[in-house]
C-alpha atoms as a PDB file:
ATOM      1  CA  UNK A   1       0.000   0.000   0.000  1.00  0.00           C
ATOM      2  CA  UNK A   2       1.498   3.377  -1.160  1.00  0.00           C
ATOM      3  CA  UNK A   3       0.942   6.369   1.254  1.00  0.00           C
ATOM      4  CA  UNK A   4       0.752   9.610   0.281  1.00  0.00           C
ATOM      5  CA  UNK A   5       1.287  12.812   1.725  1.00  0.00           C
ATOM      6  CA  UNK A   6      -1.794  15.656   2.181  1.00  0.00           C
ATOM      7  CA  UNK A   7       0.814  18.203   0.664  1.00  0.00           C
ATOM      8  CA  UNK A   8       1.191  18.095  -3.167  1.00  0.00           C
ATOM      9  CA  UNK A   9       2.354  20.172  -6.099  1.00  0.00           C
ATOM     10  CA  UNK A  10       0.590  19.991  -9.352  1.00  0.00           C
ATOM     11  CA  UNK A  11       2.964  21.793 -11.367  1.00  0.00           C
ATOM     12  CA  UNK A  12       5.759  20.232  -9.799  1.00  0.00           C
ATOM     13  CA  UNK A  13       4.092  16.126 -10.447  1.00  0.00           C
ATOM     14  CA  UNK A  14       3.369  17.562 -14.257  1.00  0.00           C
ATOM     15  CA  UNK A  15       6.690  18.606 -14.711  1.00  0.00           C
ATOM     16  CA  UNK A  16       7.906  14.708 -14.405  1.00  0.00           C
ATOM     17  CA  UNK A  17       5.224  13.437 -16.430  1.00  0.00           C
ATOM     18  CA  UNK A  18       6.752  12.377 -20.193  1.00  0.00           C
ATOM     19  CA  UNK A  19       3.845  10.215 -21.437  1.00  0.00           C
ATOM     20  CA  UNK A  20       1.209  11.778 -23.415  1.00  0.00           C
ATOM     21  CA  UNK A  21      -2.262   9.892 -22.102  1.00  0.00           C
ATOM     22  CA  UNK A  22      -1.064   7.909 -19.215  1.00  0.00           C
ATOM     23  CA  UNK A  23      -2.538   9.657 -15.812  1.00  0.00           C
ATOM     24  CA  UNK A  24      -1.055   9.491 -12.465  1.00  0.00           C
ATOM     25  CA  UNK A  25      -2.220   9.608  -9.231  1.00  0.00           C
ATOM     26  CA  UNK A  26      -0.957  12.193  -7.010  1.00  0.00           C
ATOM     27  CA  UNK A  27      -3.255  11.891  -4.029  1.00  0.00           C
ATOM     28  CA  UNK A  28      -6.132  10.184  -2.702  1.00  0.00           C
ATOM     29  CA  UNK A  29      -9.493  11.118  -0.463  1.00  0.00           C
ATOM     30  CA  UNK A  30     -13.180   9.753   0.264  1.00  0.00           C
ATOM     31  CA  UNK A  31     -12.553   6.994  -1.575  1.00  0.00           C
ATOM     32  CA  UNK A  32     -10.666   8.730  -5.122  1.00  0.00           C
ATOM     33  CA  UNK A  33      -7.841   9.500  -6.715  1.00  0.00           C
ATOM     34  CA  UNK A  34      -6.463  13.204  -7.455  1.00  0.00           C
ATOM     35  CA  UNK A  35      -5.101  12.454 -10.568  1.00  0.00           C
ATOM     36  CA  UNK A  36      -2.945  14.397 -13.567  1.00  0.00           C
ATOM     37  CA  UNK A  37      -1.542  13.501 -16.924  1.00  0.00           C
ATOM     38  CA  UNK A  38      -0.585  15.358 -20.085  1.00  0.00           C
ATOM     39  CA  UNK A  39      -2.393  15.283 -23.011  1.00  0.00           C
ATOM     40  CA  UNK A  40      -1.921  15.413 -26.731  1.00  0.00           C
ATOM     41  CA  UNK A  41      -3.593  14.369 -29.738  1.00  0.00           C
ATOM     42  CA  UNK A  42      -6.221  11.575 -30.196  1.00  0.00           C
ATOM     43  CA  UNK A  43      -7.491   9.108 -27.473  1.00  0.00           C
ATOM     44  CA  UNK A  44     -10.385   6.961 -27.963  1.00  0.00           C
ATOM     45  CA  UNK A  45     -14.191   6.765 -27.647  1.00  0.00           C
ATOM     46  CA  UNK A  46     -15.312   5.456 -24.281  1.00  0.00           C
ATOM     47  CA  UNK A  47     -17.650   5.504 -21.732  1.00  0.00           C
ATOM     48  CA  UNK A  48     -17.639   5.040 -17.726  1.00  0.00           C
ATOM     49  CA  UNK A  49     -20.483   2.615 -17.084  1.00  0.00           C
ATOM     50  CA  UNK A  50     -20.938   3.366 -12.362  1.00  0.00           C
ATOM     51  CA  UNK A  51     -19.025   6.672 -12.652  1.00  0.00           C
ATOM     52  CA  UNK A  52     -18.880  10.711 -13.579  1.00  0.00           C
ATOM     53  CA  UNK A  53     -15.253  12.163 -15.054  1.00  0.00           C
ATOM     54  CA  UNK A  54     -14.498  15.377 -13.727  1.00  0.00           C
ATOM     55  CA  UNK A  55     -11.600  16.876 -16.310  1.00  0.00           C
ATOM     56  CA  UNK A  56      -9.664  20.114 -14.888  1.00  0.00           C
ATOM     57  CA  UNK A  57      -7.805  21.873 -17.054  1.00  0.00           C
ATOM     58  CA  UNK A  58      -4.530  23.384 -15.721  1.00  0.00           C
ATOM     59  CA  UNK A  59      -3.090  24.076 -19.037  1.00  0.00           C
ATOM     60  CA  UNK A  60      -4.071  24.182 -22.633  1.00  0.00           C
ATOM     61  CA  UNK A  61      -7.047  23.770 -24.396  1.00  0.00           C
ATOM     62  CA  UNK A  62      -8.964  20.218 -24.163  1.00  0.00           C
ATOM     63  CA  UNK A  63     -12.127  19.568 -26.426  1.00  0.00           C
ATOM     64  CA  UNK A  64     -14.076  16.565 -25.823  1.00  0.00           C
ATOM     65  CA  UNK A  65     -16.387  15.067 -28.512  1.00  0.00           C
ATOM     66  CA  UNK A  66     -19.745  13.610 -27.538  1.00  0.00           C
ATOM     67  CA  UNK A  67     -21.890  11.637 -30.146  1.00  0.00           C
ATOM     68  CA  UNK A  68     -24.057  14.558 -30.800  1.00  0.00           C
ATOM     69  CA  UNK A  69     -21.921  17.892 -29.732  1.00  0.00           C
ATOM     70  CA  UNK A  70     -18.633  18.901 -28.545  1.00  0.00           C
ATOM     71  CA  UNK A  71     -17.071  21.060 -25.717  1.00  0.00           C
ATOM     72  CA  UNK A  72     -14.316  23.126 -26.152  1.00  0.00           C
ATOM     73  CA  UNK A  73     -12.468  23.754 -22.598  1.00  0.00           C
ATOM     74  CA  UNK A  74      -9.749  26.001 -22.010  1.00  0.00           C
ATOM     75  CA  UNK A  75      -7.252  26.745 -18.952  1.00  0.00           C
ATOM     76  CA  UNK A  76      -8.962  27.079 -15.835  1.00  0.00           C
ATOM     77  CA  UNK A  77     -12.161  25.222 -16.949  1.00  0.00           C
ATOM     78  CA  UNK A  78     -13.773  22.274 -15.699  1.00  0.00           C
ATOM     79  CA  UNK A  79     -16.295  19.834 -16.837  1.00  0.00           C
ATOM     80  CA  UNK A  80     -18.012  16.856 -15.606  1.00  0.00           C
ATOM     81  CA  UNK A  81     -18.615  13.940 -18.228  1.00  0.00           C
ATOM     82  CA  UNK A  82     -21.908  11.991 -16.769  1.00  0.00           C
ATOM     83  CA  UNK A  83     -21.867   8.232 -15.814  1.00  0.00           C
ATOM     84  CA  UNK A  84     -22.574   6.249 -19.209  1.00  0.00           C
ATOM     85  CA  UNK A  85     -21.471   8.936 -21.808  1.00  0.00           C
ATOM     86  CA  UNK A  86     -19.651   7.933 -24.826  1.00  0.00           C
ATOM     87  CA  UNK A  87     -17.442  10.973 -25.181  1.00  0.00           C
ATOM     88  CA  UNK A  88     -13.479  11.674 -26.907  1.00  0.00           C
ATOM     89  CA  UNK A  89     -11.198  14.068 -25.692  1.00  0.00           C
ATOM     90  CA  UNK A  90      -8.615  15.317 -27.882  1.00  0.00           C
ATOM     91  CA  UNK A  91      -6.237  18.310 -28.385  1.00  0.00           C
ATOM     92  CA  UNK A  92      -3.890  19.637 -31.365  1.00  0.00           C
ATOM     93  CA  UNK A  93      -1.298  20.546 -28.464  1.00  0.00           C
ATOM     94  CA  UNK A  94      -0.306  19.657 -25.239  1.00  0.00           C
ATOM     95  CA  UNK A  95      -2.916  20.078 -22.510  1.00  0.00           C
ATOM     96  CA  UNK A  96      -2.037  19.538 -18.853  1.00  0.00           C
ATOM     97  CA  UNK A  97      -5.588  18.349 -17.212  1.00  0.00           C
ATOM     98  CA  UNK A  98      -6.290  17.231 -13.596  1.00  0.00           C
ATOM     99  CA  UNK A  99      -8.759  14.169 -12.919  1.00  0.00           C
ATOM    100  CA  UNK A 100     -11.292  13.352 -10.122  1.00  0.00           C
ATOM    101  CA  UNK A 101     -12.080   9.748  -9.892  1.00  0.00           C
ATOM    102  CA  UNK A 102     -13.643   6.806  -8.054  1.00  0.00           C
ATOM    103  CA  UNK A 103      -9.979   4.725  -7.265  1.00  0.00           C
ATOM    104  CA  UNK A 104     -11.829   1.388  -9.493  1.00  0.00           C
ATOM    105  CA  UNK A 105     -12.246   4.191 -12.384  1.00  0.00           C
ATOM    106  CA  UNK A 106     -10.072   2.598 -15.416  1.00  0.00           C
ATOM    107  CA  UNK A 107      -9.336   6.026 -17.779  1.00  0.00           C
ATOM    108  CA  UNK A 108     -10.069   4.369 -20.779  1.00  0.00           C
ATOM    109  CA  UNK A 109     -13.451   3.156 -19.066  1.00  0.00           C
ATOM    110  CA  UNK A 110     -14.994   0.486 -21.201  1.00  0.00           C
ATOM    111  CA  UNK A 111     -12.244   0.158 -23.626  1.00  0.00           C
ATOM    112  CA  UNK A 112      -9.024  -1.711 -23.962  1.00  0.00           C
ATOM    113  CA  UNK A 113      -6.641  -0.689 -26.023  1.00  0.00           C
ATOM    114  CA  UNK A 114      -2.299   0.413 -25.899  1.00  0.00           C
ATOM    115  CA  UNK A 115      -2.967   3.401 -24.356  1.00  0.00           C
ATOM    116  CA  UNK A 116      -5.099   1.487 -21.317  1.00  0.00           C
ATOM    117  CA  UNK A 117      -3.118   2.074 -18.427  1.00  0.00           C
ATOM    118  CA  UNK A 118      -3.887  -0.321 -15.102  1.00  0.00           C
ATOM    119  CA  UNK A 119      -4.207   1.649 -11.573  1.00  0.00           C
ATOM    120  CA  UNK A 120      -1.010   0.077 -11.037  1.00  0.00           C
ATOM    121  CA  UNK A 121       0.741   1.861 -13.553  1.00  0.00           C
ATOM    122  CA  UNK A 122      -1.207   5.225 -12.756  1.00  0.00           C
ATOM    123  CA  UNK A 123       0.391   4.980  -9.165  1.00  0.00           C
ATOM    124  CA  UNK A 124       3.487   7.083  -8.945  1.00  0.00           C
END
């Protein structure tokens, strides 16, 4: 069991991220895990069956596609993608984005694919 201290710095955990789409956990309370990764490019159409997504962004521009719409967030925004809701982020440059999630929350949700990244490898 990894334990974590109450104290963290976001900017400093992004600055040793190197992995486009592979999210790390750099905290934990009530159950989830505070979690950031860097973003660029495509990822890949997926849903989260029991839980909401809450997508922070710290830096950048992130738009995520639904099957009907799309949202366009920039730095400082925040949006929360509802429980069952197919939905695609993607951005032409690199987006830093902070994550909110149940701890069993897989990022890809109900997808497998390469860029599927166990909790295991999320821990830092």
């Amino acid at each position: 069991m990894q334990i974590f201290n109450n104290l963290f710095n976001a900017k400093a955990s992004f600055n040793k991220l190197n992995e486009y789409w592979s999210p790390k956990v750099i905290n934990e309370f009530n159950g989830n895990y505070i979690k950031i990764a860097k973003l660029k490019g495509e990822f890949v159409w997926h849903k989260h069956e029991k839980e909401d997504e809450l997508f922070l962004i710290i830096k950048g521009n992130l738009t995520i596609d639904f099957e009907h719409e799309s949202v366009d967030l920039k730095e400082g925004d925040g949006y929360v993608v509802p429980k069952g809701v197919m939905h695609n982020p993607h951005c032409k440059d690199e987006c830093w984005v902070m994550l909110i999630e149940p701890k069993e929350t897989m990022h890809t949700g109900n997808v497998r694919t390469d860029k599927s990244k166990s909790i295991d490898q999320q821990l830092v």
